[in-house]
Each structure stands twice: as structure tokens, then as C-alpha cells.
C-alpha atoms as a PDB file:
ATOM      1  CA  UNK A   1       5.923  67.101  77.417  1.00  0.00           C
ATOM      2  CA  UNK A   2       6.033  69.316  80.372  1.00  0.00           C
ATOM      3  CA  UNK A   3       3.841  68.308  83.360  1.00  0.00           C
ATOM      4  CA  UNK A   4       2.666  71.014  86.284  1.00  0.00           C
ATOM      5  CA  UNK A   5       1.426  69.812  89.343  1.00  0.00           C
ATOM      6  CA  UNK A   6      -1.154  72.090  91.315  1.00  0.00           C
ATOM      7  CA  UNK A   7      -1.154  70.644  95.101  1.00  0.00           C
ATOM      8  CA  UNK A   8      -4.638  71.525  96.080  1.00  0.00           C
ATOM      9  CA  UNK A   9      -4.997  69.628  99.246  1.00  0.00           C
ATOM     10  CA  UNK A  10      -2.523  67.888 101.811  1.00  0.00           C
ATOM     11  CA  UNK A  11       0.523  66.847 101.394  1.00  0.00           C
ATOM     12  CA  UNK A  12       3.187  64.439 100.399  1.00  0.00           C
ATOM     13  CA  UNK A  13       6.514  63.830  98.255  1.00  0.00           C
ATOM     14  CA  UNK A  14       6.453  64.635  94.357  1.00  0.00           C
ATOM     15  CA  UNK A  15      10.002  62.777  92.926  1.00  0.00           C
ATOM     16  CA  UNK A  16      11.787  64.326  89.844  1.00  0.00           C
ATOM     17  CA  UNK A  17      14.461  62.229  88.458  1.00  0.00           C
ATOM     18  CA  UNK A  18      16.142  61.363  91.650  1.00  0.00           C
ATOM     19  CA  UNK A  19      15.227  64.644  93.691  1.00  0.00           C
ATOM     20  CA  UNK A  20      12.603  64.197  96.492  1.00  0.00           C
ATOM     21  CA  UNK A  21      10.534  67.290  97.546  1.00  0.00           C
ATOM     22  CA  UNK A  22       8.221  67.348 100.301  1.00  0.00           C
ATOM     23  CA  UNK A  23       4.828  68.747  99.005  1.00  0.00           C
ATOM     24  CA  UNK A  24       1.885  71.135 100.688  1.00  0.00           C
ATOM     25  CA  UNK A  25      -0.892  72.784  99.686  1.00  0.00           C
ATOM     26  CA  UNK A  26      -0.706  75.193  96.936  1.00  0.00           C
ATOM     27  CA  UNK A  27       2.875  74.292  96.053  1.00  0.00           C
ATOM     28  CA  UNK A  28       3.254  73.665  92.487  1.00  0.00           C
ATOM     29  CA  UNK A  29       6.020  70.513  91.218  1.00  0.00           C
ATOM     30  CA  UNK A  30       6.983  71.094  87.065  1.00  0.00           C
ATOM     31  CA  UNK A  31       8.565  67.633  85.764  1.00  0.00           C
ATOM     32  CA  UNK A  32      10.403  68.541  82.571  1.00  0.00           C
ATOM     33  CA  UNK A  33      10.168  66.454  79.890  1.00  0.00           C
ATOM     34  CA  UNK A  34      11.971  62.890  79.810  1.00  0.00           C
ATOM     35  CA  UNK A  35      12.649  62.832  83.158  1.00  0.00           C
ATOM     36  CA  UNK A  36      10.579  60.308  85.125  1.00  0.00           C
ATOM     37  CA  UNK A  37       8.385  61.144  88.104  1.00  0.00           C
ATOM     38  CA  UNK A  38       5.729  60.438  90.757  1.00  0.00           C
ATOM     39  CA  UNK A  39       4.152  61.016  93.605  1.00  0.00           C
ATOM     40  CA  UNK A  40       3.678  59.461  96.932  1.00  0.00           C
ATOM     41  CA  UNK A  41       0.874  61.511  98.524  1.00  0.00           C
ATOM     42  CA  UNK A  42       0.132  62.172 102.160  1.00  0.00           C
ATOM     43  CA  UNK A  43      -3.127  62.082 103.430  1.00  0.00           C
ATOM     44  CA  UNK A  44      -5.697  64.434 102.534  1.00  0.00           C
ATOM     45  CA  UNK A  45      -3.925  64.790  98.911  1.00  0.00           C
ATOM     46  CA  UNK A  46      -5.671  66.258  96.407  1.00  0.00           C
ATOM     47  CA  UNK A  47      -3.612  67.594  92.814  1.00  0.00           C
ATOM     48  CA  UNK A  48      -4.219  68.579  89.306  1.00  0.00           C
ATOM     49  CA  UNK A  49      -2.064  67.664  86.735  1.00  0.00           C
ATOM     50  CA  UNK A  50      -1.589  69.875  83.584  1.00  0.00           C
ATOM     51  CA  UNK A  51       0.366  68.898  80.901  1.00  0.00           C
ATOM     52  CA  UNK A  52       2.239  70.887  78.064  1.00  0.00           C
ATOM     53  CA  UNK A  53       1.118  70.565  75.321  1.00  0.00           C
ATOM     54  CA  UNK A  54      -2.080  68.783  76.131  1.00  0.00           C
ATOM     55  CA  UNK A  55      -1.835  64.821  77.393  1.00  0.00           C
ATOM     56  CA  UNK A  56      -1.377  62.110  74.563  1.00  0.00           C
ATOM     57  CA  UNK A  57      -1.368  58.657  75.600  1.00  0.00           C
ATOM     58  CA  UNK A  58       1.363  57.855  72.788  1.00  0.00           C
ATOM     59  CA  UNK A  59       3.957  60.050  75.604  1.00  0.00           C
ATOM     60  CA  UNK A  60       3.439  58.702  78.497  1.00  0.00           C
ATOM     61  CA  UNK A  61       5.714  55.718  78.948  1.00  0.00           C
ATOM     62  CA  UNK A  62       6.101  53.189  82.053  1.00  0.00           C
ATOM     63  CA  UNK A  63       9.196  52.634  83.567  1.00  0.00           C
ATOM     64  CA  UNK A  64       9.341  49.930  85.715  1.00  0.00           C
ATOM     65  CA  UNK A  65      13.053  49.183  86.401  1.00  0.00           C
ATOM     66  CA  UNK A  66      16.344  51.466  87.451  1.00  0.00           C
ATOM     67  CA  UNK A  67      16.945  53.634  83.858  1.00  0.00           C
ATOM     68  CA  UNK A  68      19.429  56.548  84.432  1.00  0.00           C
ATOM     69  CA  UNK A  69      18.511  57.860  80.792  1.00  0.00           C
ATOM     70  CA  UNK A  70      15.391  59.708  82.885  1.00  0.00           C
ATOM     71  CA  UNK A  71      17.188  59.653  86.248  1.00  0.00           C
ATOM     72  CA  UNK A  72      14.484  56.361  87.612  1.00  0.00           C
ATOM     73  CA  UNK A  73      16.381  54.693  90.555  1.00  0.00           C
ATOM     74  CA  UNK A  74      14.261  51.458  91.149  1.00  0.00           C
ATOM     75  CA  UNK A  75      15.356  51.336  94.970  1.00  0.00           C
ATOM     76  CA  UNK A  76      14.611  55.192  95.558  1.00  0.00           C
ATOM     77  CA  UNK A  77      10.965  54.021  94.428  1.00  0.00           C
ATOM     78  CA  UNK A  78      10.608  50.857  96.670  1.00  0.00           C
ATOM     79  CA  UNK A  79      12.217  52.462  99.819  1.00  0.00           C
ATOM     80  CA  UNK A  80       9.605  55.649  99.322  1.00  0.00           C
ATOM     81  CA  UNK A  81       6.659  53.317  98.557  1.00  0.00           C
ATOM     82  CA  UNK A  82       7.591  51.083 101.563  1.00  0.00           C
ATOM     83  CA  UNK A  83       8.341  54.126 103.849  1.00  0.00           C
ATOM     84  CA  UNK A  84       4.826  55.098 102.736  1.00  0.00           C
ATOM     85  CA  UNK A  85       3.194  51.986 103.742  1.00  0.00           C
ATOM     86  CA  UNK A  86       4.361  51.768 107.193  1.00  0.00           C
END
């Protein structure tokens, strides 16, 4: 599954494996498939997700500690999310 995120509104940082980018509106962030990512939004931030093909619940899978098979670094997560709530 391919996801394509359509920043509508504000801001923030979309991760992709272990790449950070820094987000604004009407930039678009493509996650390829089996490669984890999230987002950390800024204030104001407003997205749409599409995903390709269409979302099934039996793909999406939670990853919860470090896993280099999709590039998920545990720390880069908790520094971001930390960072975040400052």
C-alpha cells in the first residue's frame, strides 16, 4: 500500500522511514509501502490521507518498538514526540 498525504492546513513534520521533512500547506508526503511513518503536526494541521489501493484494516500494522525491516527508530519517535510536547 502506497499512502499520499495532502497537507491542507498548517504545518508540521511527516517521518518516512528515518527521514524527517518539515511540512506546509499544500505540500504533499507519499510513504511507499512497508516503510513505517507518521506525523507530528504543527498547529493549525489539517491533512487527507489517500491510500493506494483503497485502505484495508488487514495492512495497516503497529509498530511499537525500533524495527529496521521498515526503517522505525524507536528513539527518533520519542525525541520528535517529546520535542513536540515542549
Amino acid at each position: 500500500v502506497t499512502e499520499v498525504y495532502l497537507i491542507l492546513q498548517g504545518s508540521g513534520i511527516c517521518v518516512i522511514g528515518d527521514q524527517e521533512y518539515v511540512f506546509n500547506v499544500s505540500d504533499v508526503c507519499i510513504m511507499p509501502p512497508m516503510t513505517a511513518h507518521y506525523v507530528i503536526p504543527g498547529k493549525e494541521c489539517v491533512l487527507a490521507a489517500i491510500n493506494i489501493p483503497a485502505f484495508n484494516i488487514n495492512d495497516y500494522h503497529r509498530v511499537l518498538q525500533t524495527d529496521m525491516a521498515v526503517k522505525f527508530d524507536k528513539a527518533q519517535f520519542d525525541r520528535l514526540i517529546a520535542k513536540n510536547n515542549e
